[in-house]
C-alpha atoms as a PDB file:
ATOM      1  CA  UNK A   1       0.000   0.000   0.000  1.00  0.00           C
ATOM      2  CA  UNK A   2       1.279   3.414  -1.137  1.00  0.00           C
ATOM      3  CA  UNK A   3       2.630   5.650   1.788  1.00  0.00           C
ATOM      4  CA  UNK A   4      -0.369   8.363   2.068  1.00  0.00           C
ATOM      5  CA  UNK A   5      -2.981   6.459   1.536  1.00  0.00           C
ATOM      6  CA  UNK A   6      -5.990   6.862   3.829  1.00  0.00           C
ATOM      7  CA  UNK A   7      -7.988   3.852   4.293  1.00  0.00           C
ATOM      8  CA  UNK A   8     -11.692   4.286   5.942  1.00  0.00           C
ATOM      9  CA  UNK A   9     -11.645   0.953   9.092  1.00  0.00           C
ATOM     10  CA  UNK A  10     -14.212  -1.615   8.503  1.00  0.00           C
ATOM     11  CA  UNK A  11     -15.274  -1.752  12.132  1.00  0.00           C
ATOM     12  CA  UNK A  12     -15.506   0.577  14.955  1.00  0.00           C
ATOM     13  CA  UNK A  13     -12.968  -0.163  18.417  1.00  0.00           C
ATOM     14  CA  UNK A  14     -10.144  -0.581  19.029  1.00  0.00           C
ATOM     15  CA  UNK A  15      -6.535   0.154  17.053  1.00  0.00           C
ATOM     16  CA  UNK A  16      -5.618  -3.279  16.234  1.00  0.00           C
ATOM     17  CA  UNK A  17      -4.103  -4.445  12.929  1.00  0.00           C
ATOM     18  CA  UNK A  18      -2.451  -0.729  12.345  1.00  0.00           C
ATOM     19  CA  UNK A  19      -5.794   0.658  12.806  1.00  0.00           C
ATOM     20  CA  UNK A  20      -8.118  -0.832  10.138  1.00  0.00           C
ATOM     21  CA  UNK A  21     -10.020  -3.372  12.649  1.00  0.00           C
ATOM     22  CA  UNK A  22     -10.625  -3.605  16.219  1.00  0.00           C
ATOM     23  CA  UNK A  23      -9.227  -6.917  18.139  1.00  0.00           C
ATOM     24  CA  UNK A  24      -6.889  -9.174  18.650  1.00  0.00           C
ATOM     25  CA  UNK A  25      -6.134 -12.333  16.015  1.00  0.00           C
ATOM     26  CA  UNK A  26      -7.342 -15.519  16.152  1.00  0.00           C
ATOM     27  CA  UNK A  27      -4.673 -17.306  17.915  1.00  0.00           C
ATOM     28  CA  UNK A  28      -6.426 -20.918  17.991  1.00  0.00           C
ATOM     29  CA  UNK A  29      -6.935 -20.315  13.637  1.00  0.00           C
ATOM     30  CA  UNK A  30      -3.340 -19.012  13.419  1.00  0.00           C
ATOM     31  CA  UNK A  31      -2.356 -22.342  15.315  1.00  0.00           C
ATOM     32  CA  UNK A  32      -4.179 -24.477  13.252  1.00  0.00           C
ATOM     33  CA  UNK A  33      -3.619 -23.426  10.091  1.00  0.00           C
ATOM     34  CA  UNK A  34       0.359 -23.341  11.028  1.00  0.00           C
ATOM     35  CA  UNK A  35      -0.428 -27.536  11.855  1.00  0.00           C
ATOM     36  CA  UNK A  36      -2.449 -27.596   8.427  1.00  0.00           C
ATOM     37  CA  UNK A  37       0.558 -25.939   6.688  1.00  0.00           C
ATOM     38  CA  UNK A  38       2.982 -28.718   8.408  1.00  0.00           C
ATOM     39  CA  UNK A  39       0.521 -31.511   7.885  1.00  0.00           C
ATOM     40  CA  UNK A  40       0.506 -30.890   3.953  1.00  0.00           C
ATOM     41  CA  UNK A  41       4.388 -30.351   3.556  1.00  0.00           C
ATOM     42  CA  UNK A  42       5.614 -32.803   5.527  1.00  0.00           C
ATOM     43  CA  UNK A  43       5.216 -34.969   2.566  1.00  0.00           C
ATOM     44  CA  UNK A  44       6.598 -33.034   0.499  1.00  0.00           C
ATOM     45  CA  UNK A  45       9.781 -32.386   2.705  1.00  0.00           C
ATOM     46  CA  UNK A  46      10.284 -36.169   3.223  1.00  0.00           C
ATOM     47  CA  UNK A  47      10.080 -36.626  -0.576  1.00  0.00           C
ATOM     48  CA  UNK A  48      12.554 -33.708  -1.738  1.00  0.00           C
ATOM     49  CA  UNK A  49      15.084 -35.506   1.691  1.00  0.00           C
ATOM     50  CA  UNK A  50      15.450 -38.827  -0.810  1.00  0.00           C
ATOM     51  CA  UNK A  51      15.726 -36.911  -3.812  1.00  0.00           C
ATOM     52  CA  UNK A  52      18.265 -34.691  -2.319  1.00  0.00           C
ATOM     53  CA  UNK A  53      19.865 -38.052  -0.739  1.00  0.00           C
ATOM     54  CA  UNK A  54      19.739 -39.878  -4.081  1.00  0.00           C
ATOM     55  CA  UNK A  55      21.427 -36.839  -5.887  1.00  0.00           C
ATOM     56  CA  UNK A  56      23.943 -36.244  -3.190  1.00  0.00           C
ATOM     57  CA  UNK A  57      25.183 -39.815  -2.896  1.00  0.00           C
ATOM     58  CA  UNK A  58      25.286 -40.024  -7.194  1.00  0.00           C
ATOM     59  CA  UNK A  59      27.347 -37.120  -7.157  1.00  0.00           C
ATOM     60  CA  UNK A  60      29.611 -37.965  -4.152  1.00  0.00           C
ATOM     61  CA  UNK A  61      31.080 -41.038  -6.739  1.00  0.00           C
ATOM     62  CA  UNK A  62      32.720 -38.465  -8.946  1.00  0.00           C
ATOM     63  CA  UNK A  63      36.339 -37.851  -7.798  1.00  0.00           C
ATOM     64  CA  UNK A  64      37.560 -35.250  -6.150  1.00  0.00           C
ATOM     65  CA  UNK A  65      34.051 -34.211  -5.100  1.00  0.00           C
ATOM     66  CA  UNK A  66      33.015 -32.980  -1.650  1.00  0.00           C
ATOM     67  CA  UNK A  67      29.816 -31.851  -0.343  1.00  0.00           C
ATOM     68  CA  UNK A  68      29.522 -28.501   1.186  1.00  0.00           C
ATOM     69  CA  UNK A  69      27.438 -27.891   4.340  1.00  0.00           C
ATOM     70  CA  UNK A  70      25.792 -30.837   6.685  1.00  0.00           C
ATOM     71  CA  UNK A  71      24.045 -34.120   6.097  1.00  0.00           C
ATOM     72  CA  UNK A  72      20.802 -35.145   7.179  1.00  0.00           C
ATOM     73  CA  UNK A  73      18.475 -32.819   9.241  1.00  0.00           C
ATOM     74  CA  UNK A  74      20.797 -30.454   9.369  1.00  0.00           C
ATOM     75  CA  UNK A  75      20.360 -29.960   5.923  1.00  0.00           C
ATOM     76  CA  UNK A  76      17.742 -28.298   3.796  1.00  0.00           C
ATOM     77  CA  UNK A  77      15.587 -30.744   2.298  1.00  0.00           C
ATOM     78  CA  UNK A  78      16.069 -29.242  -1.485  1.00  0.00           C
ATOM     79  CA  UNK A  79      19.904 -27.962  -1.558  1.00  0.00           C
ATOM     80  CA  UNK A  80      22.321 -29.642  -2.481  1.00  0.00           C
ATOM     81  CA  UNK A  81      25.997 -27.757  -2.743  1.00  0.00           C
ATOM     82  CA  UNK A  82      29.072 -29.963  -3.837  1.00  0.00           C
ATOM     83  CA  UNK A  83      32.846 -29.028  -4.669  1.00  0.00           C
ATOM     84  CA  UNK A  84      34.373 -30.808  -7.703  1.00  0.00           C
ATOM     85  CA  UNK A  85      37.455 -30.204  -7.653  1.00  0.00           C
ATOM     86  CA  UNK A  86      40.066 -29.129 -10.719  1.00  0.00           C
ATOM     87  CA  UNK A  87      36.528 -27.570 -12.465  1.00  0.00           C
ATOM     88  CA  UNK A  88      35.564 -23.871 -13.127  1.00  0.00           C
ATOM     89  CA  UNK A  89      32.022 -23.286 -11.731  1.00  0.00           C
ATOM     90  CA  UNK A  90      31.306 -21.394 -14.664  1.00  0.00           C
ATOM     91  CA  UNK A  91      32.168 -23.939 -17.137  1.00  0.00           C
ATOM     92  CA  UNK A  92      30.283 -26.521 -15.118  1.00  0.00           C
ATOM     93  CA  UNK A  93      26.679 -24.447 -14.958  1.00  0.00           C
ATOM     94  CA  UNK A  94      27.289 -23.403 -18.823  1.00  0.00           C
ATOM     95  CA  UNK A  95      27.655 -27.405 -20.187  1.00  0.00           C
ATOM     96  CA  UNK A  96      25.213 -28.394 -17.577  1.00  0.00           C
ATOM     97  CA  UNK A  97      22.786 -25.633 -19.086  1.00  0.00           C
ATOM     98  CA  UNK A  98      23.087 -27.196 -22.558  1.00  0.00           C
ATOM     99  CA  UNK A  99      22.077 -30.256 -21.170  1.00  0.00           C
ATOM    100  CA  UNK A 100      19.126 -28.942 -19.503  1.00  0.00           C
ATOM    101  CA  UNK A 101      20.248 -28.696 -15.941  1.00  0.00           C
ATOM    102  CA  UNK A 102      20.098 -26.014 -14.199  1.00  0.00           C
ATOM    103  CA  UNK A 103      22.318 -25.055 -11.439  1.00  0.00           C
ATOM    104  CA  UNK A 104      24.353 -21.628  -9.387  1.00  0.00           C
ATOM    105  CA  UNK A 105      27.788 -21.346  -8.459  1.00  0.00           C
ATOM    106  CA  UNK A 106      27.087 -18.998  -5.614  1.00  0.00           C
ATOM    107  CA  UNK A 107      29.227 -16.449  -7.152  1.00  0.00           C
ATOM    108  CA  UNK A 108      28.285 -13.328  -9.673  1.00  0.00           C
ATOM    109  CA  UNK A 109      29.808 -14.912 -12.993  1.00  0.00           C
ATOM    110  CA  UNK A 110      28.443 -12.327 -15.131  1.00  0.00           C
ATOM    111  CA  UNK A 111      29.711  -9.009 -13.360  1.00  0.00           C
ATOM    112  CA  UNK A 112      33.212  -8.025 -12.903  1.00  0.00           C
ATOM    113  CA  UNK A 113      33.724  -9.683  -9.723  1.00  0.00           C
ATOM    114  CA  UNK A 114      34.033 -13.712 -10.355  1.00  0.00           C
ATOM    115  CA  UNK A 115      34.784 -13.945  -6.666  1.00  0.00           C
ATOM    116  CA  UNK A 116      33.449 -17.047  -5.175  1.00  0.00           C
ATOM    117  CA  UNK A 117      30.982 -17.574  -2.637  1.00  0.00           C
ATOM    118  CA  UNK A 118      31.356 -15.701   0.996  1.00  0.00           C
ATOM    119  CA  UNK A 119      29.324 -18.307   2.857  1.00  0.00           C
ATOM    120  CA  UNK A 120      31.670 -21.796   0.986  1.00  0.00           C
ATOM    121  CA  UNK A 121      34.702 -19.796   1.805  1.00  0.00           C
ATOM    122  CA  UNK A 122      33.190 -19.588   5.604  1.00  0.00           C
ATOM    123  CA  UNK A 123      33.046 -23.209   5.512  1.00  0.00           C
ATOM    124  CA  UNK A 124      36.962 -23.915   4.776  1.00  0.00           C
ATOM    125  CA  UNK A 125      37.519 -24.030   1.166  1.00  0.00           C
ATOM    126  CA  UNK A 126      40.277 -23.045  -0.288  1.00  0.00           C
ATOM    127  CA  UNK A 127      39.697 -20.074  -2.883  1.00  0.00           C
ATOM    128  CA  UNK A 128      40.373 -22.450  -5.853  1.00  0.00           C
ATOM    129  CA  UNK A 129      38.290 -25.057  -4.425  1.00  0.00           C
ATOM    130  CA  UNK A 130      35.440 -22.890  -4.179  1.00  0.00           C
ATOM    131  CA  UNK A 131      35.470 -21.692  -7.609  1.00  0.00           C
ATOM    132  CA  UNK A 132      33.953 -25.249  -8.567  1.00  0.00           C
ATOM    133  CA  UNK A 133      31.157 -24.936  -5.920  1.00  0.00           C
ATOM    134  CA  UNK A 134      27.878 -25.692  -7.597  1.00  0.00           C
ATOM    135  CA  UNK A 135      24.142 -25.584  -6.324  1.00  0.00           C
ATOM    136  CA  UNK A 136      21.929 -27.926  -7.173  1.00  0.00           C
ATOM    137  CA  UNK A 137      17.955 -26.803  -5.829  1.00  0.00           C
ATOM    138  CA  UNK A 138      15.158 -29.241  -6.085  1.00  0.00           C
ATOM    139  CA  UNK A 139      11.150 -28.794  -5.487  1.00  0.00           C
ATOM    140  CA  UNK A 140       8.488 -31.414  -4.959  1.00  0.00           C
ATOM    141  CA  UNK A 141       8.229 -31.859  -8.366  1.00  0.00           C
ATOM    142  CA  UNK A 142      11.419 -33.562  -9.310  1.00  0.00           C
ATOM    143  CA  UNK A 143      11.575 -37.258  -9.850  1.00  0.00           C
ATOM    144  CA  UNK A 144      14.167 -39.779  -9.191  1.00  0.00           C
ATOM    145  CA  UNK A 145      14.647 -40.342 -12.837  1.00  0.00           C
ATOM    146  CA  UNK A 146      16.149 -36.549 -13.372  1.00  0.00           C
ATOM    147  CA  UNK A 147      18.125 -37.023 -10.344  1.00  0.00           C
ATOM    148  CA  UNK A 148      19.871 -39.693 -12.052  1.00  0.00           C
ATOM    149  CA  UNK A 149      19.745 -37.481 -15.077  1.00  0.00           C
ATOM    150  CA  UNK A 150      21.599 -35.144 -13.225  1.00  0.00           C
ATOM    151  CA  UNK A 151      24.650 -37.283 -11.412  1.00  0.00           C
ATOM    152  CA  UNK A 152      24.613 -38.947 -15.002  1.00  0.00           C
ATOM    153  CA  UNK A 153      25.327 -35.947 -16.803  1.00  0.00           C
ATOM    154  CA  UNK A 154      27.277 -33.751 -14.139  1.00  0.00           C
ATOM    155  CA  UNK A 155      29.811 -36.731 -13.869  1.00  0.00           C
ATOM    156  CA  UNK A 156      30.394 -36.831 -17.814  1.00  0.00           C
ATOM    157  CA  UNK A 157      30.781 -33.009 -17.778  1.00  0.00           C
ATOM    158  CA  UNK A 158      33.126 -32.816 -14.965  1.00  0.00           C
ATOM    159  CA  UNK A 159      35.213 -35.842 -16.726  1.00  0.00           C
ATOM    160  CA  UNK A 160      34.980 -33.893 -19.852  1.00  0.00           C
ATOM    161  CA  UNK A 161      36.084 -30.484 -18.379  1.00  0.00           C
ATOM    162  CA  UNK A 162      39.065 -31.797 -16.458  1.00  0.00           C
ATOM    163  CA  UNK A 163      40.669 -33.443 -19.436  1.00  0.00           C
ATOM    164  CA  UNK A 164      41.128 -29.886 -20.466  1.00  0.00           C
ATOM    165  CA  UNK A 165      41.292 -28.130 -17.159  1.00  0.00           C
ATOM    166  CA  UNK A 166      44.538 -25.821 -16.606  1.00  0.00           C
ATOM    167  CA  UNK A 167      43.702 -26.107 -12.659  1.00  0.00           C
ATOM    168  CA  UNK A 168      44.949 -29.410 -12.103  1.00  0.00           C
END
């Protein structure tokens, strides 16, 4: 709502809810819709943990590659961020693109500044080893079949672009 902009209350009372209704909210509907909101995700949040899994234990057989972050709970249910080493980030999330995967490398790769990622430094990478630091997100509506898509074709591009890395 634009600053200035005088809206008439729809009740008379009190000055709850910045002055458009008198009252105070419905704690036992917040409540309950907060359980109804957990009830219908936590389906969805167990589903996106094995695809994560699934994808994270794929990619893990591809030398030189090391997850970033924690395992398990610990972990968000639809991020997966791995390290491969003696790769360019950049290079990775281009041939992945043409292959219709779509990833991050945490850092700006189309400004001036090809600096990686503050937060994968903060976890103990070396500068170099960050620079290969990709992010894979999922949703609910990934299957298992694209995360094998994925660890199928990540592993061929990584193979591909260290034959021809300078980094190594």
């Amino acid at each position: 709502m634009r600053k200035g902009v005088k809206i008439k209350r729809l009740f008379d009372g009190g000055y709850e809810e910045f002055g458009l209704r008198p009252g105070i909210e419905n704690i036992p509907s917040i409540v309950g819709f907060s359980k109804a909101v957990e009830l219908a995700n936590k389906g969805h949040v167990l589903y996106m943990r094995r695809l994560r899994d699934r994808l994270m234990r794929n990619l893990l057989k591809i030398e030189a590659a090391k997850l970033n972050g924690p395992v398990g709970e610990k972990r968000l249910c639809n991020n997966v961020n791995i390290t491969f080493k003696y790769v360019e980030g950049e290079s990775l999330l281009l041939h992945l693109d043409a292959r219709g995967i779509i990833v991050t490398t945490g850092s700006a790769c189309f400004s001036e500044s090809l600096q990686p990622s503050h937060v994968i430094l903060a976890l103990g990478l070396e500068h170099k080893d960050a620079h290969g630091s990709i992010r894979f997100s999922l949703s609910r509506y990934n299957t298992m079949k694209e995360m094998d898509y994925v660890a199928k074709n990540t592993a061929d591009v990584v193979e591909k672009l260290r034959e021809i890395s300078p980094l190594k």
